[in-house]
Protein backbone atom coordinates (compact mmCIF):
# COMPACT_ATOMS: atom_id res chain seq x y z
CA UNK A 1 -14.39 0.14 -16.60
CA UNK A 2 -16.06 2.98 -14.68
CA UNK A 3 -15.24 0.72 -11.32
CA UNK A 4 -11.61 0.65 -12.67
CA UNK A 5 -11.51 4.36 -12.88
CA UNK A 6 -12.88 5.06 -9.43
CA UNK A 7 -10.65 2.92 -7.78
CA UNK A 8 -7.87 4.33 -9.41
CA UNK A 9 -8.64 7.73 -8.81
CA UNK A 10 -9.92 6.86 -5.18
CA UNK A 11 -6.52 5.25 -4.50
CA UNK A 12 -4.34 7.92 -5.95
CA UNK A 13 -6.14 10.67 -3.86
CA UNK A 14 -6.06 8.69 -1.17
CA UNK A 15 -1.79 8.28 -1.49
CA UNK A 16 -1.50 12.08 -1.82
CA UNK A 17 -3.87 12.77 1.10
CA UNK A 18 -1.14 10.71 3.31
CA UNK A 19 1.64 12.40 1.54
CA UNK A 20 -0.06 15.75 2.51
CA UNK A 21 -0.80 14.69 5.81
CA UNK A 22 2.90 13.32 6.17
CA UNK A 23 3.90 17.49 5.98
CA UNK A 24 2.31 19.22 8.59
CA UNK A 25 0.88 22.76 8.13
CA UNK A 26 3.46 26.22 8.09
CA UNK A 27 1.06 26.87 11.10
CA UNK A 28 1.34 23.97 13.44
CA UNK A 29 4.98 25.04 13.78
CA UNK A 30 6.80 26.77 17.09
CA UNK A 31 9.02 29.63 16.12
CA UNK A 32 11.82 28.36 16.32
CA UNK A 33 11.16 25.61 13.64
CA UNK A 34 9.47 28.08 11.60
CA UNK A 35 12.93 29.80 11.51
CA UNK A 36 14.99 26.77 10.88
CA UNK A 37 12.46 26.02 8.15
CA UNK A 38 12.92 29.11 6.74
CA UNK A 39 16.81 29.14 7.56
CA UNK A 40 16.80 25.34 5.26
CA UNK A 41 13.59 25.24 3.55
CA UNK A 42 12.27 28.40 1.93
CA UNK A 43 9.00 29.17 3.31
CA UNK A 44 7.63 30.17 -0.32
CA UNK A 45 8.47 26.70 -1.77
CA UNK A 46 7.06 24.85 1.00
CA UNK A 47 4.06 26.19 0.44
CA UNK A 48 3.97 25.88 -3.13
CA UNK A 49 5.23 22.40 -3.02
CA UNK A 50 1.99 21.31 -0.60
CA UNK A 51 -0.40 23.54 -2.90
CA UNK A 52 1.02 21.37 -6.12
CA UNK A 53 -0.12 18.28 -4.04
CA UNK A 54 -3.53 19.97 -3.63
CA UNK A 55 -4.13 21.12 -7.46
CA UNK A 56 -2.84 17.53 -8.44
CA UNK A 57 -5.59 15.73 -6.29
CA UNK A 58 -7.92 18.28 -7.80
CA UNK A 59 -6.99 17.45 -11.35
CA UNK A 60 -7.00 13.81 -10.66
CA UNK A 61 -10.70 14.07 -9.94
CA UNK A 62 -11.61 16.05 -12.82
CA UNK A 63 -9.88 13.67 -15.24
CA UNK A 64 -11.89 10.66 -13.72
CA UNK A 65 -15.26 12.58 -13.44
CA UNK A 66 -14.64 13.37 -17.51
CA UNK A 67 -13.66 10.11 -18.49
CA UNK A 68 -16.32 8.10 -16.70
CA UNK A 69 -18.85 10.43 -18.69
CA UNK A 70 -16.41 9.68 -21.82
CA UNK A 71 -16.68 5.75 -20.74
CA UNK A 72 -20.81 6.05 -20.38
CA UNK A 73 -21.10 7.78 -23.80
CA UNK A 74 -18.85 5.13 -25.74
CA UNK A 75 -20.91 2.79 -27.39
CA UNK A 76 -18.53 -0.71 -27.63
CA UNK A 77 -15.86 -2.32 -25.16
CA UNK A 78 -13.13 -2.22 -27.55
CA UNK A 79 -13.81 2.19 -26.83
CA UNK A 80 -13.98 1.80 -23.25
CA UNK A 81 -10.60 -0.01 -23.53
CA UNK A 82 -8.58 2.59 -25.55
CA UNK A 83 -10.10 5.44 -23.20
CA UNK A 84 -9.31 3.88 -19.80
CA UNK A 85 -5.39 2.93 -21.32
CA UNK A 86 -5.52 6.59 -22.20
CA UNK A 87 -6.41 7.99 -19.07
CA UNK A 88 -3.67 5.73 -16.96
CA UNK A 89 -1.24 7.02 -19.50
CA UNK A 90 -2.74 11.18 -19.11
CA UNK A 91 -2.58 10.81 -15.07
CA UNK A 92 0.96 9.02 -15.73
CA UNK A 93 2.04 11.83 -17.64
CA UNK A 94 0.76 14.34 -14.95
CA UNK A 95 2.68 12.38 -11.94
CA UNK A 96 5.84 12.29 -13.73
CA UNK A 97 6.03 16.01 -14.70
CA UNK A 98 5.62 16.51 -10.92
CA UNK A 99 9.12 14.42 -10.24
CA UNK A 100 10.59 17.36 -9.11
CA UNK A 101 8.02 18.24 -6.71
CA UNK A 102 8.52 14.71 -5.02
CA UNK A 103 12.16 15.41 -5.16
CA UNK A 104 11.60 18.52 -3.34
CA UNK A 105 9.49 16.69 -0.77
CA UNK A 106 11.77 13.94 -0.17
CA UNK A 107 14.55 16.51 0.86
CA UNK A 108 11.63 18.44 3.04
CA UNK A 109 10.74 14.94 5.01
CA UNK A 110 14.57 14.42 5.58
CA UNK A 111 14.86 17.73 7.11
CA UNK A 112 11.71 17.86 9.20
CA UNK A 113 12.33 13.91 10.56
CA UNK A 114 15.41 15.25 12.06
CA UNK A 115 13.69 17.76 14.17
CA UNK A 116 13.27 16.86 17.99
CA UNK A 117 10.14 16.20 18.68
């Protein structure tokens, strides 16, 4: 069950590191996009929005690091069951109350595919 957790978190990580990679930094742009950006994307938000993708990866990693240690400590298979079902459904939870940050990102990609490269 502790295999099952690191996957999971590995994989997860691993999908937000290419949809943080996908958005390139506020820094990497000319100034010309970094006015159109600001012009259709708020600069604030932007940031924000890639900093939620950051502190979500983060939590992700310190809800598998606690419940591997809860996994260790549990002393039958019917306990390691109920705790990894309850950390799919915590790290569920977390991902959908962040449906409007992937909303928000979805209109970002839209906007910044259009640029010319």
């Amino acid at each position: 069950n502790t295999k099952k957790i690191n996957y999971f978190s590995i994989l997860l990580t691993n999908i937000l590191d290419n949809l943080n990679g996908a958005f390139p930094n506020y820094s990497n742009f000319n100034f010309i996009e970094t006015n159109i950006i600001d012009i259709l994307i708020n600069k604030k938000y932007y940031l924000k929005a890639k900093s939620f993708l950051n502190l979500l990866k983060v939590k992700i990693a310190r809800l598998s690091r606690d419940f591997i240690q809860l996994i260790k400590a549990s002393d039958s298979l019917y306990r390691c069951k109920i705790i990894l079902k309850t950390y799919y459904g915590i790290l569920f939870k977390k991902i959908k109350q962040q449906k409007n940050l992937f909303k928000y990102l979805k209109k970002i990609h839209s906007i910044l595919s259009n640029f010319p490269k």
